[in-house]
Each structure stands twice: as structure tokens, then as C-alpha cells.
Protein backbone atom coordinates (compact mmCIF):
# COMPACT_ATOMS: atom_id res chain seq x y z
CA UNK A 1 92.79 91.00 182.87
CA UNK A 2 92.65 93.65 185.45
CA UNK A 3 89.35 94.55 186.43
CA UNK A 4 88.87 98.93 186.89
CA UNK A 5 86.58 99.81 189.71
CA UNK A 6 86.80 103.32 189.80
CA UNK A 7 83.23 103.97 188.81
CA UNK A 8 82.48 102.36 191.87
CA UNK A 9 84.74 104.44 194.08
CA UNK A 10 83.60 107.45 192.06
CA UNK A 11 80.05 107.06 193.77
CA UNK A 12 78.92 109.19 196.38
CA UNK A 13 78.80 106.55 199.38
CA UNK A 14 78.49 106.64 202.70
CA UNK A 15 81.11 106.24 205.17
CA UNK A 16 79.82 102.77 206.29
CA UNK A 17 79.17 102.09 202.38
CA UNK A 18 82.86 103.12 201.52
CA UNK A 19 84.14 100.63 204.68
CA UNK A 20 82.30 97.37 202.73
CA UNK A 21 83.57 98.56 199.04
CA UNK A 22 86.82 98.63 200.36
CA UNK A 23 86.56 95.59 201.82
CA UNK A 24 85.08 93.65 199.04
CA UNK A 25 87.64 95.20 196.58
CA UNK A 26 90.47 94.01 198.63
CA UNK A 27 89.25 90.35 199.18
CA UNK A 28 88.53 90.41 195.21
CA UNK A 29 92.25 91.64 195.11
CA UNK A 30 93.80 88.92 197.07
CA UNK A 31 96.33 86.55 196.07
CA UNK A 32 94.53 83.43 196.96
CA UNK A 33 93.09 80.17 195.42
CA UNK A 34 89.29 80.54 194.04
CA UNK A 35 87.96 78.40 196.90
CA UNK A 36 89.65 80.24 199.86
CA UNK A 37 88.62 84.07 198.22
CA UNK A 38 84.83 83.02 197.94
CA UNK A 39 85.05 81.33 200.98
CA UNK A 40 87.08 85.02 202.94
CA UNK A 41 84.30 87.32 200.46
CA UNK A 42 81.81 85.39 202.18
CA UNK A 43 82.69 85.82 205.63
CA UNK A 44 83.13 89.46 204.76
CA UNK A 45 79.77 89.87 203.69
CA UNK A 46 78.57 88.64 207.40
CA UNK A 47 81.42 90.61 209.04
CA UNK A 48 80.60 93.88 207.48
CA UNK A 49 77.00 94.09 208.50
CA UNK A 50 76.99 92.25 211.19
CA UNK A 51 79.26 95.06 212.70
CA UNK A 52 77.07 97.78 211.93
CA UNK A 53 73.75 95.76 213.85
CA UNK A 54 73.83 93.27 215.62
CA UNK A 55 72.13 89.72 214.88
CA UNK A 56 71.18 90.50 211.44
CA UNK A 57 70.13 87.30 209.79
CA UNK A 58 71.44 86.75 205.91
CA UNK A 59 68.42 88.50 204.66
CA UNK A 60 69.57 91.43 206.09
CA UNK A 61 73.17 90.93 205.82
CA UNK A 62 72.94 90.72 201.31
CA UNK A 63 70.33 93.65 201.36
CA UNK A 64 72.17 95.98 202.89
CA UNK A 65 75.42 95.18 200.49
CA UNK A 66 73.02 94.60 197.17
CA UNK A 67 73.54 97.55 195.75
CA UNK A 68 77.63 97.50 196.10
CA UNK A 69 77.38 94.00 194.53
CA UNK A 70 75.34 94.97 191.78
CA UNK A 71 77.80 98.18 191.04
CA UNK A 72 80.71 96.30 191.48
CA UNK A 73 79.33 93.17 189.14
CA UNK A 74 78.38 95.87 186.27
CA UNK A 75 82.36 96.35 186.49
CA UNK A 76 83.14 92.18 185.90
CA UNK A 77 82.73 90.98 182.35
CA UNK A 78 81.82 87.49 181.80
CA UNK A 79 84.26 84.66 182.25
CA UNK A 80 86.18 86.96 184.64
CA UNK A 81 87.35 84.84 187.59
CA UNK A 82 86.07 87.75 189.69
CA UNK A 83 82.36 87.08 188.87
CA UNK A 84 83.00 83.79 190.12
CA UNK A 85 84.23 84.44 193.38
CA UNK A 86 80.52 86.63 193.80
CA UNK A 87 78.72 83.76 192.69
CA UNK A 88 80.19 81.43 194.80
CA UNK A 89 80.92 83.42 198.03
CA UNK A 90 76.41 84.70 197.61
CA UNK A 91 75.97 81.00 197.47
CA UNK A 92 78.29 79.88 200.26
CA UNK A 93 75.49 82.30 202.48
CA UNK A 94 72.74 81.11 201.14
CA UNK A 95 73.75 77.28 201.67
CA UNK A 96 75.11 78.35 205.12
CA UNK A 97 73.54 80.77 206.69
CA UNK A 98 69.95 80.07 205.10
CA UNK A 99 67.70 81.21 202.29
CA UNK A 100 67.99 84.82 200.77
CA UNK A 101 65.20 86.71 200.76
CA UNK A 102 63.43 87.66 196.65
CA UNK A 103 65.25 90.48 196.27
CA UNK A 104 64.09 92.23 192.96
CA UNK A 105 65.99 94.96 193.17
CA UNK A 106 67.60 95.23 189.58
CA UNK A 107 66.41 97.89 187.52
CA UNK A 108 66.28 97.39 183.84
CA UNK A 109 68.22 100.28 182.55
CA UNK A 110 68.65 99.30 178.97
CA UNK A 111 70.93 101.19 177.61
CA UNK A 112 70.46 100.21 174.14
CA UNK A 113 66.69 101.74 174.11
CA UNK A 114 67.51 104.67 172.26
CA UNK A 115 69.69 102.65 169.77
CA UNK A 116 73.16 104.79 170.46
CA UNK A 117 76.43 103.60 170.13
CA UNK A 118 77.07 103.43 174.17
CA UNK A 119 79.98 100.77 174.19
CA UNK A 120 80.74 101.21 177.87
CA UNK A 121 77.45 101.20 179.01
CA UNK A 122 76.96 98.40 176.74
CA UNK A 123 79.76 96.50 178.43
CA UNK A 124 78.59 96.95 182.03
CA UNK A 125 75.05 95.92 181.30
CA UNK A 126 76.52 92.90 179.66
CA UNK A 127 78.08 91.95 182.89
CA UNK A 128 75.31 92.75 184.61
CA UNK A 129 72.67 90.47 183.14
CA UNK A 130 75.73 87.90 183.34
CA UNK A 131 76.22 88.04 186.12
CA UNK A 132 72.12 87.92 187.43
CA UNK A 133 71.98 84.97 185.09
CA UNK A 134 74.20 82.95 186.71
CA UNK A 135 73.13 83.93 190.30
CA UNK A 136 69.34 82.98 189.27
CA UNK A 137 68.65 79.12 189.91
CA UNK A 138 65.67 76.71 190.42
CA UNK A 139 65.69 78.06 194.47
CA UNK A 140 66.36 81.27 193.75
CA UNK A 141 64.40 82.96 190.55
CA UNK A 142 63.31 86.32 192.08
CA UNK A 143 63.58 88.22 188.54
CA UNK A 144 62.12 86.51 185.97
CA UNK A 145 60.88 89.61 184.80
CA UNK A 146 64.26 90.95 183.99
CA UNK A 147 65.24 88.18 181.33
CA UNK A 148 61.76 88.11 179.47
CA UNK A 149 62.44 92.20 179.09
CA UNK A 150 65.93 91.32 177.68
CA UNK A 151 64.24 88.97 175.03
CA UNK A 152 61.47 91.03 174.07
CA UNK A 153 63.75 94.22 173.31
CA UNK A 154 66.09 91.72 171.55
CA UNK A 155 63.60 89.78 169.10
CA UNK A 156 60.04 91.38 169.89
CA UNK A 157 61.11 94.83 168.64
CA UNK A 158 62.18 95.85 165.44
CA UNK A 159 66.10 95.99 165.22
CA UNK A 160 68.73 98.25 165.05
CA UNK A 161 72.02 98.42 163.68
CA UNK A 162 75.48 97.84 164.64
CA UNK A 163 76.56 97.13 168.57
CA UNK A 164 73.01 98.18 170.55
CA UNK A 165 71.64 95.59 168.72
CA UNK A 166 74.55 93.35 169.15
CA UNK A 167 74.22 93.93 173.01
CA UNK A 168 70.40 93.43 172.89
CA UNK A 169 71.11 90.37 171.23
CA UNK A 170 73.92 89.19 173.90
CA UNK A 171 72.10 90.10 176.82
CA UNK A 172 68.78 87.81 175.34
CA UNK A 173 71.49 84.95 174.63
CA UNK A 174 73.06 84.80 177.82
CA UNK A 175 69.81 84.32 179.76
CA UNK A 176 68.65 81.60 177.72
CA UNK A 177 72.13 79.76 177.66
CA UNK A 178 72.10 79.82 181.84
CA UNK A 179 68.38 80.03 182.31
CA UNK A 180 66.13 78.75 179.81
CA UNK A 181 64.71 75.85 181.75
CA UNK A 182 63.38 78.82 183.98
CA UNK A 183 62.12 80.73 181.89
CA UNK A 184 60.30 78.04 179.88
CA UNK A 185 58.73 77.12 183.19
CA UNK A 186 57.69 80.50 183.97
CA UNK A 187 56.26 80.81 180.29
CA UNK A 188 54.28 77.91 180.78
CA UNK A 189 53.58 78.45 184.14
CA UNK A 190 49.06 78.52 184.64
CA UNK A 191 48.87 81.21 187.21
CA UNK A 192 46.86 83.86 186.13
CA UNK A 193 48.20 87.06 185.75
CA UNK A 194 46.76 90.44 187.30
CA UNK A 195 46.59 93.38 185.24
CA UNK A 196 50.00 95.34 186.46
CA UNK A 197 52.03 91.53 185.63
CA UNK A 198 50.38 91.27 182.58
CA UNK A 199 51.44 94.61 181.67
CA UNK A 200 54.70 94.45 182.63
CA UNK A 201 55.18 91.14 180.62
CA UNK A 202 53.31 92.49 176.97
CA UNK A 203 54.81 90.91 174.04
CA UNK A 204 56.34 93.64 171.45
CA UNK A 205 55.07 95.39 168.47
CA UNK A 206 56.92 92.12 166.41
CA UNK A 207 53.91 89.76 168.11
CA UNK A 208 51.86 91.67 169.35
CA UNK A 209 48.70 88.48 168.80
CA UNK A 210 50.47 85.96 171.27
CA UNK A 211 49.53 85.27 174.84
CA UNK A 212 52.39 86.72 176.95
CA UNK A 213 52.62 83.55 178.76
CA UNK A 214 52.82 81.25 176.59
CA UNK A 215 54.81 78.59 174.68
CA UNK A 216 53.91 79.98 171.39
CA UNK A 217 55.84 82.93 172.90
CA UNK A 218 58.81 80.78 173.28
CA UNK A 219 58.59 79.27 169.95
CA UNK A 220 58.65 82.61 168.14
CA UNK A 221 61.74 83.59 170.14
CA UNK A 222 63.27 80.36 168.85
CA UNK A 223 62.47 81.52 165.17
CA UNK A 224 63.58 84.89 165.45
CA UNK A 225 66.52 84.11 166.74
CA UNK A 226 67.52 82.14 163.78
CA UNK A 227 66.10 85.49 161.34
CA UNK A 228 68.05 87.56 163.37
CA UNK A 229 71.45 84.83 163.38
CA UNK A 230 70.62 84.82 158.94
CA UNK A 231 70.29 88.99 159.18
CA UNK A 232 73.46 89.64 160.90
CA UNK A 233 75.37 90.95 157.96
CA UNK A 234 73.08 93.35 157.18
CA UNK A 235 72.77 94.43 160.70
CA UNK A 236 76.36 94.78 161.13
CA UNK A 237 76.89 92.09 163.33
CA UNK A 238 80.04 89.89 163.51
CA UNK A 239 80.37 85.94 163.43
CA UNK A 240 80.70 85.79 167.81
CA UNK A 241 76.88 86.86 167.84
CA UNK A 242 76.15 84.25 165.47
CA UNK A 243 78.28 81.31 167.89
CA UNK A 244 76.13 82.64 170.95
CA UNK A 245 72.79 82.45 169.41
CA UNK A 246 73.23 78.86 168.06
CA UNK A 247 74.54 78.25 171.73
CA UNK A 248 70.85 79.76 172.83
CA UNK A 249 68.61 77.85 170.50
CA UNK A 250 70.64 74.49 171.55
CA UNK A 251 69.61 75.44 175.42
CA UNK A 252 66.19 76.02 173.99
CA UNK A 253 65.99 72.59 172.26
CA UNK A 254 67.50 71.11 174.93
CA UNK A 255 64.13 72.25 177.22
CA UNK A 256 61.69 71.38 174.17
């Protein structure tokens, strides 16, 4: 499957911008074996910053290409060997070069809020939370935030119809399939919340009386992901949504 970056190179980047795309497209692009590609994408990463200042430490090096990876990885569906090759080559730098910084810096543009039928949008924002999913790991969990949004648009609000609600639904399933040790850790985590935090992490109007951190959170996510699996019909939602969210409620049982 050929991968089509040209909403990338349609962005108005800078010149030194342009110079990294170009070089992370072609390393992407070359005809190697998975091992030697991350291994080259890696090196790349240094290379490229590393030429525009000198001794930049990792830190430095991934946040000044962050936002190129992100737009590039909204381009990679799932299962493509291309989001692989990211994976690996961000955690060839981290095991090498030393620990990455938090970064935080993924916005949560929904694009199913407003319950249109956006089907690319839909598919780039499935890649996206893919791909963050996968990244995220017991050392490196700087967006916990991000996945408890996904779940409480997906089963906290009331439903739509047809594929916004299918791509709510994805998006909710993928981060418990990769991450739901995580994020039953953060849920059950005792650190008090401040005010801004709590806000940020409300429940939705579907449970509104439960503690935002909390496992009685996690157990109605449980249920209404089995409602929402039963309700698929009538929400006009095919059998593959029904596959992942028995695959999510396994990954849940599997933690509890």
C-alpha cells in the first residue's frame, strides 16, 4: 500500500523544515530491510538537527522534528510497515541517545465532534491516535490525557450515527488494546488533582456522578462498551467495530 504524503508537502514549511521532510520521506521510501530503515531514520533524526545547532542533546533533536512526525504519522494508517519504522527508529534515540523529554504536544482535534461524515479526516486521526498509542509505554506516558478524551467522547457522550461514531469508537479501542494497563494505573492513580486537571479530565454528560479518577470510571467504560458492541446495528456500524471492541474489553480484563 503506498502511503500519499502530499498533505505534508502541501504545508507551508520552512526551508530548514522542507530539508528534514524530505529527508524523512526518502528514508521511509527506501528499499531496505525494517531493521536497517529504523536504524538510517534514526540517524537522520540526529543528523538533521544536529546540523542546524550544534550539540543538541535528543531532547532537542525530537522537538524540533515533532511536529513533521506527527504530520507525517496522521498520513500512516495502522499496520502500515511505515508506522513501524517511526516507532522503532523514536525508540532506537531514546534507548541510545537517552530519555526524551514529556512532550505533550498533541492537540486533540476531534474531528468527529460535530458528528459529520469527515472520512479523511477520520482516517488521519485514526492513524494518529495509533500511532501515539503505540509510542506511549510504561517510561514514556506523557499524554495520558489524550486517551481518557478519546474514551469519554466515545462512551461518555451520547452517540451518533454512522462512521464519526465508528471512528470515536476506534480511536477509544485502540488505546485500550495498546495501553490499558496505563491508563488503569493512571485511573487509579491517588494523587490529587488541582482544579485545571480535574477539569480537563470531567466525566461526560453519560456519568456525570463518578469520580473522574476512578475505577468505577473504568468499569462503566467496560459496560458501555459492550451497549455500544449490542447497539451497533442500529448505529450503523459494521461487524470490524464489533471484533475491535471485544479485543478492548479482553485488554481490560486482562488488567482487572
Amino acid at each position: 500500500m503506498d502511503i500519499d504524503l502530499q498533505s505534508v508537502e502541501e504545508i507551508d514549511l520552512t526551508h530548514s523544515e522542507r530539508a528534514i521532510f524530505n529527508v524523512l520521506k526518502a528514508t521511509l521510501q527506501y528499499p531496505a530491510a525494517l531493521p536497517a530503515k529504523c536504524a538510517k531514520l534514526a540517524d537522520d533524526i540526529k543528523f538533521c538537527c544536529e546540523s542546524r545547532e550544534r550539540d543538541v542533546d535528543v531532547g532537542g533533536i525530537l522537538w524540533q522534528v515533532w511536529s513533521l512526525v506527527i504530520d507525517i504519522a496522521c498520513c500512516i494508517p495502522s499496520g502500515h510497515s511505515w508506522q513501524d519504522i517511526l516507532l522503532q527508529s523514536l525508540n532506537i534515540l531514546r534507548r541510545r541517545d537517552g530519555a526524551i523529554p514529556q512532550y505533550n504536544e498533541v492537540r486533540d482535534a476531534n474531528p468527529t465532534y460535530t458528528g459529520e461524515q469527515l472520512n479523511e479526516d477520520f482516517a488521519k486521526w485514526k492513524s494518529l491516535n495509533s500511532f501515539i498509542a503505540r509510542l506511549t509505554s510504561t517510561d514514556f506516558a506523557p499524554w495520558l490525557n489524550l486517551p481518557i478524551w478519546q474514551l469519554r467522547m466515545a462512551l461518555e457522550e451520547s452517540p451518533v450515527k454512522g462512521p464519526a461514531m465508528e471512528c470515536r469508537l476506534w480511536v477509544a479501542s485502540e488505546w485500550i488494546i495498546h495501553c490499558a494497563y496505563l491508563i488503569f494505573e493512571d485511573l487509579n492513580s491517588k494523587e490529587e488533582l488541582n482544579e485545571s486537571t480535574a477539569r480537563s479530565l470531567r466525566t461526560g454528560p453519560l456519568c456525570d456522578n463518578i469520580p473522574p479518577m476512578s475505577l468505577e470510571r473504568w468499569e462503566y467504560w467496560k459496560k458501555r462498551f459492550s451497549e455500544l458492541a449490542t447497539d451497533a446495528s442500529s448505529l450503523g456500524l459494521d461487524s470490524a467495530i464489533g471484533a475491535r471492541i471485544s479485543d478492548a474489553l479482553k485488554s481490560m480484563d486482562a488488567v482487572r
